[in-house]
N, C-alpha and C. Protein backbone atom coordinates (compact mmCIF):
# COMPACT_ATOMS: atom_id res chain seq x y z
N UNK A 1 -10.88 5.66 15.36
CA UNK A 1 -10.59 6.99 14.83
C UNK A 1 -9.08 7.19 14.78
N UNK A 2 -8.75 7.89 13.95
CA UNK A 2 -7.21 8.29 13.91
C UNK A 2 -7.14 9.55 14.39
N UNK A 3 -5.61 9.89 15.10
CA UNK A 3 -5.26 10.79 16.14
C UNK A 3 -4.19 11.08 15.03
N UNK A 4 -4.24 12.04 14.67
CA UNK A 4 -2.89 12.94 13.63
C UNK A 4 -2.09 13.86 15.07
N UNK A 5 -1.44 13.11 15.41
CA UNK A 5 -0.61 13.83 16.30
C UNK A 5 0.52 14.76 16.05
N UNK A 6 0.28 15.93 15.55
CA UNK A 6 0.80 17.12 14.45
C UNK A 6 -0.07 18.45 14.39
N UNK A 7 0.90 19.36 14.08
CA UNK A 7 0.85 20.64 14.07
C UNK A 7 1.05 21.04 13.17
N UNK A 8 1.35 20.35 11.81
CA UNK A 8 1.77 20.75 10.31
C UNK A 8 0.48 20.79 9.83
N UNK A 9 0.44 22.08 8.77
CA UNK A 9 -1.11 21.85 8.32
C UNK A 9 -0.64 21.10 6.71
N UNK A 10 0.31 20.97 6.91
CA UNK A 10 0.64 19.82 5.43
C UNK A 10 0.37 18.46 5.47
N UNK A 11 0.62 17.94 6.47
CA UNK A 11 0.20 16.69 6.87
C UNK A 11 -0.92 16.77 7.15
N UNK A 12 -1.88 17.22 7.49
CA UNK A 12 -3.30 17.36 7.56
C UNK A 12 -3.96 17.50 6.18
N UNK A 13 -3.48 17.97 5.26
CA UNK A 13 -3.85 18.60 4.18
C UNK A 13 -3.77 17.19 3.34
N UNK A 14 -2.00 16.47 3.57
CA UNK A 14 -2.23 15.26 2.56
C UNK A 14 -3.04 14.17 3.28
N UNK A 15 -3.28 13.82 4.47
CA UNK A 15 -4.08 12.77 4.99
C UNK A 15 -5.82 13.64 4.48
N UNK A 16 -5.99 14.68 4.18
CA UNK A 16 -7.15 14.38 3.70
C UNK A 16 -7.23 14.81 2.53
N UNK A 17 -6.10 14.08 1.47
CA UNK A 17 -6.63 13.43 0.41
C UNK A 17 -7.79 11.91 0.35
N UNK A 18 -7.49 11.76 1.67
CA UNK A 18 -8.46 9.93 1.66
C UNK A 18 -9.92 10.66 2.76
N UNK A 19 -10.37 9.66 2.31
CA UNK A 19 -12.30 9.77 3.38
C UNK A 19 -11.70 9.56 4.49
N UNK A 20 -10.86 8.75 4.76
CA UNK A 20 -11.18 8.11 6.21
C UNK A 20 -11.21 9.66 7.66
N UNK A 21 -11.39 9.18 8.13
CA UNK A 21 -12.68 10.03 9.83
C UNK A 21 -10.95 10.40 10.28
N UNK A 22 -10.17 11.71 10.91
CA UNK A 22 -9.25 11.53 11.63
C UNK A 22 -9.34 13.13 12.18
N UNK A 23 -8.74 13.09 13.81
CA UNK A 23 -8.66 14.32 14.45
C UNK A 23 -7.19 14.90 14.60
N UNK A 24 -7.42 15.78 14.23
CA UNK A 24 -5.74 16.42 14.61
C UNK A 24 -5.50 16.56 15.59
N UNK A 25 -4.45 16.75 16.67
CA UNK A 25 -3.98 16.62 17.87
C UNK A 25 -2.46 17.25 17.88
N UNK A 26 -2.49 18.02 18.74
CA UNK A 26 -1.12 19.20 19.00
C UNK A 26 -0.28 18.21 20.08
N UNK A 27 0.73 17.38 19.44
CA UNK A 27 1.67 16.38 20.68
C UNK A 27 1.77 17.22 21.65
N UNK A 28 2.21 16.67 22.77
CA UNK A 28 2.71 17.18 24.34
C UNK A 28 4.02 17.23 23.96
N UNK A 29 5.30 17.24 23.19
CA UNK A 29 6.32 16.92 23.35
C UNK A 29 7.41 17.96 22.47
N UNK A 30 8.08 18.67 23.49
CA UNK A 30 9.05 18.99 23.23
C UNK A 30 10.58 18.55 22.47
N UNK A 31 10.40 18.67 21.09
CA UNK A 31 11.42 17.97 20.35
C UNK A 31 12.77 18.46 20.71
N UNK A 32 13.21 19.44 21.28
CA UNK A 32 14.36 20.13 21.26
C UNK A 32 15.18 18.99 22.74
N UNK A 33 14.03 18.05 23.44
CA UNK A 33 15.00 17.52 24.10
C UNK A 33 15.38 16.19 24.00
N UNK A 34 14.98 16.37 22.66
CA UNK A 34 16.16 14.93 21.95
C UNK A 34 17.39 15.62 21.51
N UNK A 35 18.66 14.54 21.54
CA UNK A 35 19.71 15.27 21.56
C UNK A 35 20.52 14.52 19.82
N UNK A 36 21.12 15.41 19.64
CA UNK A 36 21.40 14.86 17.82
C UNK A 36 22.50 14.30 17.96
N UNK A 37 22.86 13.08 18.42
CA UNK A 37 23.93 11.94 19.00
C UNK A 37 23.96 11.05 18.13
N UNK A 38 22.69 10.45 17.49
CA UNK A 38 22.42 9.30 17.00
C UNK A 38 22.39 9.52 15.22
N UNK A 39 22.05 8.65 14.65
CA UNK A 39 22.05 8.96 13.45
C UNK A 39 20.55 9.40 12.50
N UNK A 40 20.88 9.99 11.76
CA UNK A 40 19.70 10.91 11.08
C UNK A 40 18.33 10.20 11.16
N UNK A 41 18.16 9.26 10.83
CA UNK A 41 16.89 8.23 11.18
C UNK A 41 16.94 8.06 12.26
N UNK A 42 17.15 7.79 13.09
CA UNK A 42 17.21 6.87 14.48
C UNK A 42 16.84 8.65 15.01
N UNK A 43 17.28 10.03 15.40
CA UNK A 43 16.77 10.93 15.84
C UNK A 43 15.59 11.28 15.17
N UNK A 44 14.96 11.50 14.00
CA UNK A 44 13.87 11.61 13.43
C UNK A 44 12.66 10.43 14.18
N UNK A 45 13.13 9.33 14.56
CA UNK A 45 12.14 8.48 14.71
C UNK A 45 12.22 8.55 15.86
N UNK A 46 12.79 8.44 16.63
CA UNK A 46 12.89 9.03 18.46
C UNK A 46 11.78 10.33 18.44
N UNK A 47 12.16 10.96 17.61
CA UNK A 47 10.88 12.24 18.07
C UNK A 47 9.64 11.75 17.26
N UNK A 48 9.17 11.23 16.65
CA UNK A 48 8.13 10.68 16.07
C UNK A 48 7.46 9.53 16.91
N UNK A 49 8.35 9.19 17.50
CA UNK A 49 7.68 8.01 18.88
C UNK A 49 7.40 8.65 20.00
N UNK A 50 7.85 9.91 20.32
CA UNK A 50 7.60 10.46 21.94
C UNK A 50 6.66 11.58 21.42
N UNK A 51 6.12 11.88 20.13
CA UNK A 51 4.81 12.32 19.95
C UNK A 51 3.77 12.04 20.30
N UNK A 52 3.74 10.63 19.32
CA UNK A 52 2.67 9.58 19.79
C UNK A 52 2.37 9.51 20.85
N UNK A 53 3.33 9.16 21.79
CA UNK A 53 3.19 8.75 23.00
C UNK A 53 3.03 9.39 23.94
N UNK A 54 3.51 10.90 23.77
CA UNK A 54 2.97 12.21 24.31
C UNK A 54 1.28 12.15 24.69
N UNK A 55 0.52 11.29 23.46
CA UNK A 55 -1.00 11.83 23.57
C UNK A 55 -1.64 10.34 23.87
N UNK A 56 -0.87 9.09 23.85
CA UNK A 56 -1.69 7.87 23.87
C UNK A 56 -2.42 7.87 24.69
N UNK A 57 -1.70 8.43 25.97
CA UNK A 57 -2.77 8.03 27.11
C UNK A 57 -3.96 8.64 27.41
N UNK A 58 -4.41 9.93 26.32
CA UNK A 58 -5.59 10.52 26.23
C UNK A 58 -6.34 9.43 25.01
N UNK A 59 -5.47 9.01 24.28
CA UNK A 59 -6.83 8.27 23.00
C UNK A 59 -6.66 6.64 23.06
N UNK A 60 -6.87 5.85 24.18
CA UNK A 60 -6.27 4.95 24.45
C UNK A 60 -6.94 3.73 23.66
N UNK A 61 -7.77 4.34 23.21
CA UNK A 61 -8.59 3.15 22.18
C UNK A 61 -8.51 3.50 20.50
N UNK A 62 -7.87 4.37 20.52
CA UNK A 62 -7.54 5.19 19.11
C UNK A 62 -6.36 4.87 18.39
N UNK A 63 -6.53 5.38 17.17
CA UNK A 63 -5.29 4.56 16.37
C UNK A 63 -4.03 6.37 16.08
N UNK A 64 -3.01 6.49 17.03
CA UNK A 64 -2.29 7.90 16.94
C UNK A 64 -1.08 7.67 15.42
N UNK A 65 -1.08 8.59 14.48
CA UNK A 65 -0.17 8.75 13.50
C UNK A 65 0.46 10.07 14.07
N UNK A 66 2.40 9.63 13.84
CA UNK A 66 2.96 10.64 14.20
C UNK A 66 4.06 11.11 13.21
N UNK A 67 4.73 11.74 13.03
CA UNK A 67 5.54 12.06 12.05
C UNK A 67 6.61 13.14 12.75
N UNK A 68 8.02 12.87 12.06
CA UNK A 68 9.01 14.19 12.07
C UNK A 68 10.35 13.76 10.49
N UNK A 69 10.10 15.01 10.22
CA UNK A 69 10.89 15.25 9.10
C UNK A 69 11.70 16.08 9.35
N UNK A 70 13.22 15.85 8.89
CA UNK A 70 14.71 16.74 8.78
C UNK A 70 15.48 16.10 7.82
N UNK A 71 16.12 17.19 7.88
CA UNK A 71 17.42 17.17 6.47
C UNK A 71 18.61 16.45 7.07
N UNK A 72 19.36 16.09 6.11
CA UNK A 72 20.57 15.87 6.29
C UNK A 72 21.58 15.67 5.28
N UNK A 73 22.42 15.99 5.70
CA UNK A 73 23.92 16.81 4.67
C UNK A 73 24.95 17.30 5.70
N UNK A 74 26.22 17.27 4.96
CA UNK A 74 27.66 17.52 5.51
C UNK A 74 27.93 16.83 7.02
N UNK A 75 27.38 15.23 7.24
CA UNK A 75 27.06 14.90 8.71
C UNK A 75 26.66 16.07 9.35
N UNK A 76 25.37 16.46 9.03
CA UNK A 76 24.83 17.01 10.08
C UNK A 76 23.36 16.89 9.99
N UNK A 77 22.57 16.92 10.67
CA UNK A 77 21.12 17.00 10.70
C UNK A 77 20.82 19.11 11.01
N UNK A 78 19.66 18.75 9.99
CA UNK A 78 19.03 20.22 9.66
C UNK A 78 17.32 20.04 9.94
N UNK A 79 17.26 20.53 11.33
CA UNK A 79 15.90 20.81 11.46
C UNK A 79 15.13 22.31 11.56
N UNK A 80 14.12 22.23 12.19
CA UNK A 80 13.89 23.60 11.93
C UNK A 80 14.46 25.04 12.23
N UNK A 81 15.04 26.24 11.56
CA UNK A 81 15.76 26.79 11.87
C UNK A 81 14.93 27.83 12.99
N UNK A 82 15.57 28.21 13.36
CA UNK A 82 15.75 28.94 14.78
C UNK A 82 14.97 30.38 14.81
N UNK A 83 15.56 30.98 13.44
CA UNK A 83 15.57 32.59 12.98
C UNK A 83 15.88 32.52 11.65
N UNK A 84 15.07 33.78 11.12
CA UNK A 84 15.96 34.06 9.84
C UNK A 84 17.35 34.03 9.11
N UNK A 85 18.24 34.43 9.74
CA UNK A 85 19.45 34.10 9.91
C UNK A 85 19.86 33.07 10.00
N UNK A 86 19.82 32.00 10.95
CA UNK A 86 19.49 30.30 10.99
C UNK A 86 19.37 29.71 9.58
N UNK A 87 18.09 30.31 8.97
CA UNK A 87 17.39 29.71 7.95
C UNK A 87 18.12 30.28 6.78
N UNK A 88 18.67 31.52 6.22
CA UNK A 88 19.65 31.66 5.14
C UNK A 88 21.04 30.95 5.76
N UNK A 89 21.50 30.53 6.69
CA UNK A 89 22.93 29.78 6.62
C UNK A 89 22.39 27.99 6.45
N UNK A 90 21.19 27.67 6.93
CA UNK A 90 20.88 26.16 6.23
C UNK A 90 21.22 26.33 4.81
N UNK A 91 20.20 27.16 4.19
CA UNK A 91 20.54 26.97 2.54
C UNK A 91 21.39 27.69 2.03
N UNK A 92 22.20 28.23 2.50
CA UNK A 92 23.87 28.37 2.14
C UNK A 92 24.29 27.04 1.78
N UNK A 93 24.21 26.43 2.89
CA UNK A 93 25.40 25.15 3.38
C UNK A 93 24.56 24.10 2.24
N UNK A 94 23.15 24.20 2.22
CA UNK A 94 22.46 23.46 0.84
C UNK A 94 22.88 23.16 -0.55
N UNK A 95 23.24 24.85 -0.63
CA UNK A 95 22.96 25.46 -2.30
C UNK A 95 23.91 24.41 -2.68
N UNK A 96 23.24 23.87 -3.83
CA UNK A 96 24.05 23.29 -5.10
C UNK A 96 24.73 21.51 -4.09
N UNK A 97 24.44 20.82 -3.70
CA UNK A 97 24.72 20.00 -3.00
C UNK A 97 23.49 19.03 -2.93
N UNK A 98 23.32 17.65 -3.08
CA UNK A 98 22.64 16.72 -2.26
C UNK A 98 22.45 16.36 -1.07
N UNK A 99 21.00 16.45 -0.83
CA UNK A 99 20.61 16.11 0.59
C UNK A 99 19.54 15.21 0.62
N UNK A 100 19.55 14.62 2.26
CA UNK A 100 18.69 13.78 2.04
C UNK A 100 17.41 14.35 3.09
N UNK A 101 16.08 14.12 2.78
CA UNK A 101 15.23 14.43 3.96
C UNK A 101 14.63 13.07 4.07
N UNK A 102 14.58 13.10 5.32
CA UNK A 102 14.02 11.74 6.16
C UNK A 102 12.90 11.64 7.17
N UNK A 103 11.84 11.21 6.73
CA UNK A 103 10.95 11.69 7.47
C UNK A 103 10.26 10.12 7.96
N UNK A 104 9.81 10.47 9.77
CA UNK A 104 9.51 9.17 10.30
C UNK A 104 8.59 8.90 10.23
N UNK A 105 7.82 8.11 10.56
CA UNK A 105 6.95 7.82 10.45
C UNK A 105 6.12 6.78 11.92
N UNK A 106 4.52 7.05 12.56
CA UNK A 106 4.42 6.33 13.47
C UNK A 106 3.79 5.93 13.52
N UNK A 107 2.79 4.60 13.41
CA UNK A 107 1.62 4.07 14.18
C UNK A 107 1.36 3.33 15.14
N UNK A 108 0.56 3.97 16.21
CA UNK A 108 0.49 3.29 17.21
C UNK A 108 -0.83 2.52 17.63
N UNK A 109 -1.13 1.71 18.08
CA UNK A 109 -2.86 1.10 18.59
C UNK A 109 -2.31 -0.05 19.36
N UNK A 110 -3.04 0.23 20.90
CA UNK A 110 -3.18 -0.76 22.09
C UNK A 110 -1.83 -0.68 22.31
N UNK A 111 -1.14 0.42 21.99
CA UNK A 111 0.34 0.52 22.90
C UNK A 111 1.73 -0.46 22.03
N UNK A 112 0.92 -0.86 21.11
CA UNK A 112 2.27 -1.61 20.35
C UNK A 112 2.85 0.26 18.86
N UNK A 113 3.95 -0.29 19.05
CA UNK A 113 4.21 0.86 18.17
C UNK A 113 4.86 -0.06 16.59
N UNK A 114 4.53 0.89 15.77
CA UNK A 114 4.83 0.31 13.96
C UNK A 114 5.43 1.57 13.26
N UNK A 115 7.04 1.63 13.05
CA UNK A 115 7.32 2.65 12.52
C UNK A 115 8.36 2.68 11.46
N UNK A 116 8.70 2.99 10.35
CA UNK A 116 9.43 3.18 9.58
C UNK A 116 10.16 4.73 8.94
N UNK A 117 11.06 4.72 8.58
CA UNK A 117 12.04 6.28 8.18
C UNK A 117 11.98 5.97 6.55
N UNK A 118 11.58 7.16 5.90
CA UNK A 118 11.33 7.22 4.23
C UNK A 118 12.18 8.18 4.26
N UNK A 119 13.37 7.75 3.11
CA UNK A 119 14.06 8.68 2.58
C UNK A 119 14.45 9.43 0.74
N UNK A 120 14.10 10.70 1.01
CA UNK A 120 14.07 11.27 0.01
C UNK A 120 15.26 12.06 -1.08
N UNK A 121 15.83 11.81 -1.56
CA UNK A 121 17.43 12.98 -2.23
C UNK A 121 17.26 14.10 -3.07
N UNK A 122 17.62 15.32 -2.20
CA UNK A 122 17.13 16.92 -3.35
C UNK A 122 18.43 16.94 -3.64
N UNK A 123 18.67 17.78 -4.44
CA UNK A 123 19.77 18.12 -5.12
C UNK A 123 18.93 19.86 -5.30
N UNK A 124 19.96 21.05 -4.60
CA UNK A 124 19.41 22.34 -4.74
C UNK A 124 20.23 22.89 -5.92
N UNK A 125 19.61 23.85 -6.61
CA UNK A 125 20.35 24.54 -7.88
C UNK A 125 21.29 25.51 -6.43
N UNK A 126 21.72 26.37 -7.33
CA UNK A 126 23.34 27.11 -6.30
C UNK A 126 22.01 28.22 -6.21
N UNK A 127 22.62 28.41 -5.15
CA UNK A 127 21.76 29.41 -4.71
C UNK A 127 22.68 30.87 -3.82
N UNK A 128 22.26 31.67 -4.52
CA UNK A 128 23.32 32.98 -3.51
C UNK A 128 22.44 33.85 -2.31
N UNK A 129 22.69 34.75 -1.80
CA UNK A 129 22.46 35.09 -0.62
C UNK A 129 21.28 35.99 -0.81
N UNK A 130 21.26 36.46 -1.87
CA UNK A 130 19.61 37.26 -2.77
C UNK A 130 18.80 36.44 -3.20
N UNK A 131 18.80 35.67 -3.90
CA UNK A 131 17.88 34.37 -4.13
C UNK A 131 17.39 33.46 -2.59
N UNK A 132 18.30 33.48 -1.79
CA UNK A 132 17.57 32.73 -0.32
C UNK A 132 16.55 34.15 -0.02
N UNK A 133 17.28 35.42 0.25
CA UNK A 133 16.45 36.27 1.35
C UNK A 133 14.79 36.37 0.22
N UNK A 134 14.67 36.83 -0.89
CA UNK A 134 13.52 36.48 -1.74
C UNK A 134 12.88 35.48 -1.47
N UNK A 135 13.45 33.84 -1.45
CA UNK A 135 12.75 32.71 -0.92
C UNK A 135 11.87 32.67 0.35
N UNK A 136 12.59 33.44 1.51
CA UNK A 136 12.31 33.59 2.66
C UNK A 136 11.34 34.62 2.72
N UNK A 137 11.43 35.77 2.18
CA UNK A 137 10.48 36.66 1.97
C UNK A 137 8.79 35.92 1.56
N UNK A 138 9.51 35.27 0.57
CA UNK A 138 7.68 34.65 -0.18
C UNK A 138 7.27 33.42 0.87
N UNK A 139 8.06 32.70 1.98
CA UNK A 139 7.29 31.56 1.96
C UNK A 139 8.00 31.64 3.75
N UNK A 140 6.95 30.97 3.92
CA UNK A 140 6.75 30.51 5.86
C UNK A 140 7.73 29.74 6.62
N UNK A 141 9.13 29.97 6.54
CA UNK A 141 9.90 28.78 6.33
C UNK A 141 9.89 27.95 7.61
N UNK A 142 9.76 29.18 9.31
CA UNK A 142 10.07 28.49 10.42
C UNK A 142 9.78 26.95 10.94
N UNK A 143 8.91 26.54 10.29
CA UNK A 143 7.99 25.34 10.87
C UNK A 143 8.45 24.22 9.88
N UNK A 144 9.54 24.61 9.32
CA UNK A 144 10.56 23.09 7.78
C UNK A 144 11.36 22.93 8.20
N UNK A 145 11.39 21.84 7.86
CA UNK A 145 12.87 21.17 8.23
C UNK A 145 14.10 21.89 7.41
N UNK A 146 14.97 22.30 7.86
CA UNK A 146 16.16 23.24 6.66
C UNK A 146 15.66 24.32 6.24
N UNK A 147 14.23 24.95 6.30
CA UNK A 147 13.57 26.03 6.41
C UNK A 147 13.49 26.23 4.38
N UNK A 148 12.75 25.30 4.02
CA UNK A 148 12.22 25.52 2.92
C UNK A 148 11.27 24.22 2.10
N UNK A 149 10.42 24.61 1.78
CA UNK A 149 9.44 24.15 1.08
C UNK A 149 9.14 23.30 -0.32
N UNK A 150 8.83 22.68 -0.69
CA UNK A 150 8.78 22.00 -1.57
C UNK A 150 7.77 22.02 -2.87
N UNK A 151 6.49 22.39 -2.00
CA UNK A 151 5.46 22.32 -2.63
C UNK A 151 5.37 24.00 -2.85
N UNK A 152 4.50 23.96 -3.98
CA UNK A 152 4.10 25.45 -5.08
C UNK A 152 5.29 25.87 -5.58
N UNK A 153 5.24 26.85 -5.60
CA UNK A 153 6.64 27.55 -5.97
C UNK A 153 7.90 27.72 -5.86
N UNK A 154 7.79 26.92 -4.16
CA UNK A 154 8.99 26.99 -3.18
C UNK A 154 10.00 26.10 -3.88
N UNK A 155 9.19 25.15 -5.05
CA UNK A 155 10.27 24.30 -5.56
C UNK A 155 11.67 24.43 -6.72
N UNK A 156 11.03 26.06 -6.71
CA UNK A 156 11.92 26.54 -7.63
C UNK A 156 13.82 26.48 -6.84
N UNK A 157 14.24 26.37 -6.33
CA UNK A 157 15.04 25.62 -5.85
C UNK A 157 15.88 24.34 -5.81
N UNK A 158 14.85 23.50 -6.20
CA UNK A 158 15.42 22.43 -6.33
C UNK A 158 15.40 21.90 -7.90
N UNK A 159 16.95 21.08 -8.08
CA UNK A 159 17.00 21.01 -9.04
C UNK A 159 17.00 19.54 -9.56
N UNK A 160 17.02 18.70 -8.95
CA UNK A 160 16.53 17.13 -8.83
C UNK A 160 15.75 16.21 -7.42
N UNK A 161 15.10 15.59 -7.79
CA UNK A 161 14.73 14.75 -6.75
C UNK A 161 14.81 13.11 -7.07
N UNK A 162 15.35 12.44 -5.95
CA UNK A 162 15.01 11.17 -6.30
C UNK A 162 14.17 10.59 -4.80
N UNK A 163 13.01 9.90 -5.21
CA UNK A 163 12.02 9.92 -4.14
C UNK A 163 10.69 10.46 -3.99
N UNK A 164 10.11 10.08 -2.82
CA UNK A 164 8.84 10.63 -2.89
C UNK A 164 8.67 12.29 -2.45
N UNK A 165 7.61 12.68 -3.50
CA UNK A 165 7.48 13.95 -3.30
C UNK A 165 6.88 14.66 -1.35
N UNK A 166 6.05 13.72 -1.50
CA UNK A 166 4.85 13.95 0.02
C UNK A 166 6.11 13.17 0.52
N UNK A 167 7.09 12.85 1.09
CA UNK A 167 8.23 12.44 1.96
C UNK A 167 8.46 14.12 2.55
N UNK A 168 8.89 14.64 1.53
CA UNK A 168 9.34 16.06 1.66
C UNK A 168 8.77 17.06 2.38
N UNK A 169 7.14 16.63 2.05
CA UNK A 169 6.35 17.31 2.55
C UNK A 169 6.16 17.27 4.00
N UNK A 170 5.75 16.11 4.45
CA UNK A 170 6.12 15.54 5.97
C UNK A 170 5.26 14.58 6.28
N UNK A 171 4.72 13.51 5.00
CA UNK A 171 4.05 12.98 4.71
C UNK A 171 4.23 11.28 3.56
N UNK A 172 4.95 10.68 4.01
CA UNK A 172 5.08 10.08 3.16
C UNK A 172 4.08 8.67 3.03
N UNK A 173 2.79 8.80 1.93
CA UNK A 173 2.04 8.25 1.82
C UNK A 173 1.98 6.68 1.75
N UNK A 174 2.85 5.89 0.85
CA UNK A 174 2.90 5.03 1.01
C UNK A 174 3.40 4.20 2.37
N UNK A 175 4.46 4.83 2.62
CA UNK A 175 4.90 4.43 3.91
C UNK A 175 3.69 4.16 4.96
N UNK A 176 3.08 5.30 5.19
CA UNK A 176 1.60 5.72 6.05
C UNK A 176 1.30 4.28 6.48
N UNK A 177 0.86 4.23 4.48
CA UNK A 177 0.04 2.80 4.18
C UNK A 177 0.81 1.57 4.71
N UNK A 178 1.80 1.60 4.60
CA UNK A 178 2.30 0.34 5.12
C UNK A 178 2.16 -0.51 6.37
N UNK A 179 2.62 0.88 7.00
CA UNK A 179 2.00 0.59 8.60
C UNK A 179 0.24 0.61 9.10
N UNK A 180 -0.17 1.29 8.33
CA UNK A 180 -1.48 1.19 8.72
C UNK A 180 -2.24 -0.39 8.28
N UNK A 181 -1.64 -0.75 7.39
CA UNK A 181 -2.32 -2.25 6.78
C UNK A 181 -1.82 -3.24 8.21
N UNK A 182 -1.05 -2.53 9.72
CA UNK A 182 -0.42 -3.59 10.09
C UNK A 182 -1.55 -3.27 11.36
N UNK A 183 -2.51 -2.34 11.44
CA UNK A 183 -3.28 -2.07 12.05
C UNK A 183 -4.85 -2.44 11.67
N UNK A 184 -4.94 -2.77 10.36
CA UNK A 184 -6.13 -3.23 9.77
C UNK A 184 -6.48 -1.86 8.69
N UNK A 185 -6.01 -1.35 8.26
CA UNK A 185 -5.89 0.13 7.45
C UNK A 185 -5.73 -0.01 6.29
N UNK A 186 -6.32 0.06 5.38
CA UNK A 186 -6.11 0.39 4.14
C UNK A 186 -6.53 1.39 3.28
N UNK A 187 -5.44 2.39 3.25
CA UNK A 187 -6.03 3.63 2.82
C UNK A 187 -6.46 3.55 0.61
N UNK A 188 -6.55 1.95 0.31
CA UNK A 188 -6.67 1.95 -0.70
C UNK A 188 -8.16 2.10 -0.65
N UNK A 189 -9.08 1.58 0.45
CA UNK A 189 -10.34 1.79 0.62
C UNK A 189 -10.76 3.33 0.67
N UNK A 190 -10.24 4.13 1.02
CA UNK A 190 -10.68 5.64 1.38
C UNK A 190 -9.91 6.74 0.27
N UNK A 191 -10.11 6.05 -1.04
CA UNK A 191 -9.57 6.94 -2.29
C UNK A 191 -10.88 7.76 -2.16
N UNK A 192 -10.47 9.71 -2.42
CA UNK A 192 -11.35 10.35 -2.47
C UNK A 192 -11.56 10.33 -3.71
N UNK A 193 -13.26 10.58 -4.15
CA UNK A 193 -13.63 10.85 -5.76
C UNK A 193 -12.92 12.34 -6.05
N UNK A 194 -12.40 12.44 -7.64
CA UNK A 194 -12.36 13.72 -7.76
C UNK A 194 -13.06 14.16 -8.59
């Protein structure tokens, strides 16, 4: 069985695009005490490994997928903002600029770990200080990385992408697949009919 070790209902949402059987699971792990020293991948995947590993020792025969996604721009990493306030000075510092979001990726089974960082490039249209508080108004931002959304409407914002879309999301599918084929996984078997 797979252990979705996550609290995003986006990542839940794209893992069941496929059949395969999987339980969601709320990590044990406090991300705030990783410290942002290292570089944008290398902290994304540090907290994507002490997820996992947060819950292994409850599913010890189970296969745990973990994930963390953040921004990055102006050397700095942009995770989830704090407050409202927080979240209109991320996309200040955004508007009209390239960024990259990087999201990790984890699989774990019998304690060996398999992980890779997918990276994605937005490019935001300019955005002023009425156009963010409206954004924020319509959409859920606390729980995003840089505190904004990608998918539905939220994309009105962005004005290029190069990369995968579900990267953004907090989900990056192929990647998934990659690692899971190193577990015996192939999510080419569990295409849902539509």
């Amino acid at each position: 069985m797979l252990m979705l070790a996550s609290s995003s209902p986006r990542r839940k949402e794209i893992l069941s695009f496929f059949s395969i059987p999987f339980k969601v699971v709320s990590p044990k792990f406090d991300e705030r005490t990783v410290e942002l020293l290292t570089t944008a991948q290398n902290y994304a995947l540090e907290i994507a490994v002490n997820k996992a590993k947060s819950i292994e020792n409850d599913y010890p025969n189970d296969i745990i997928l973990s994930f963390d996604t953040i921004v990055y721009a102006n050397n700095k990493i942009y995770t989830k903002p704090e407050n409202e306030t927080h979240a209109l000075e991320m996309l200040k510092e955004l508007s009209n600029i390239w960024h990259s979001v990087f999201t990790s990726v984890c699989v774990v089974k019998d304690k060996k770990i398999y992980s890779a960082v997918e990276e994605t490039n937005i490019l935001f249209h300019s955005l002023d200080e009425d156009k963010i508080k409206k954004y924020h108004k319509s959409f859920y931002f606390s729980d995003k990385a840089a505190g904004y959304a990608i998918q539905k409407s939220g994309s009105i914002i962005i004005k290029q992408m190069i990369g995968c879309y579900y990267n953004v999301m907090g989900l990056p599918i192929n990647t998934l697949n990659e690692l899971l084929l190193k577990v015996g996984i192939d999510l080419w078997d569990y295409l849902n009919q539509s």
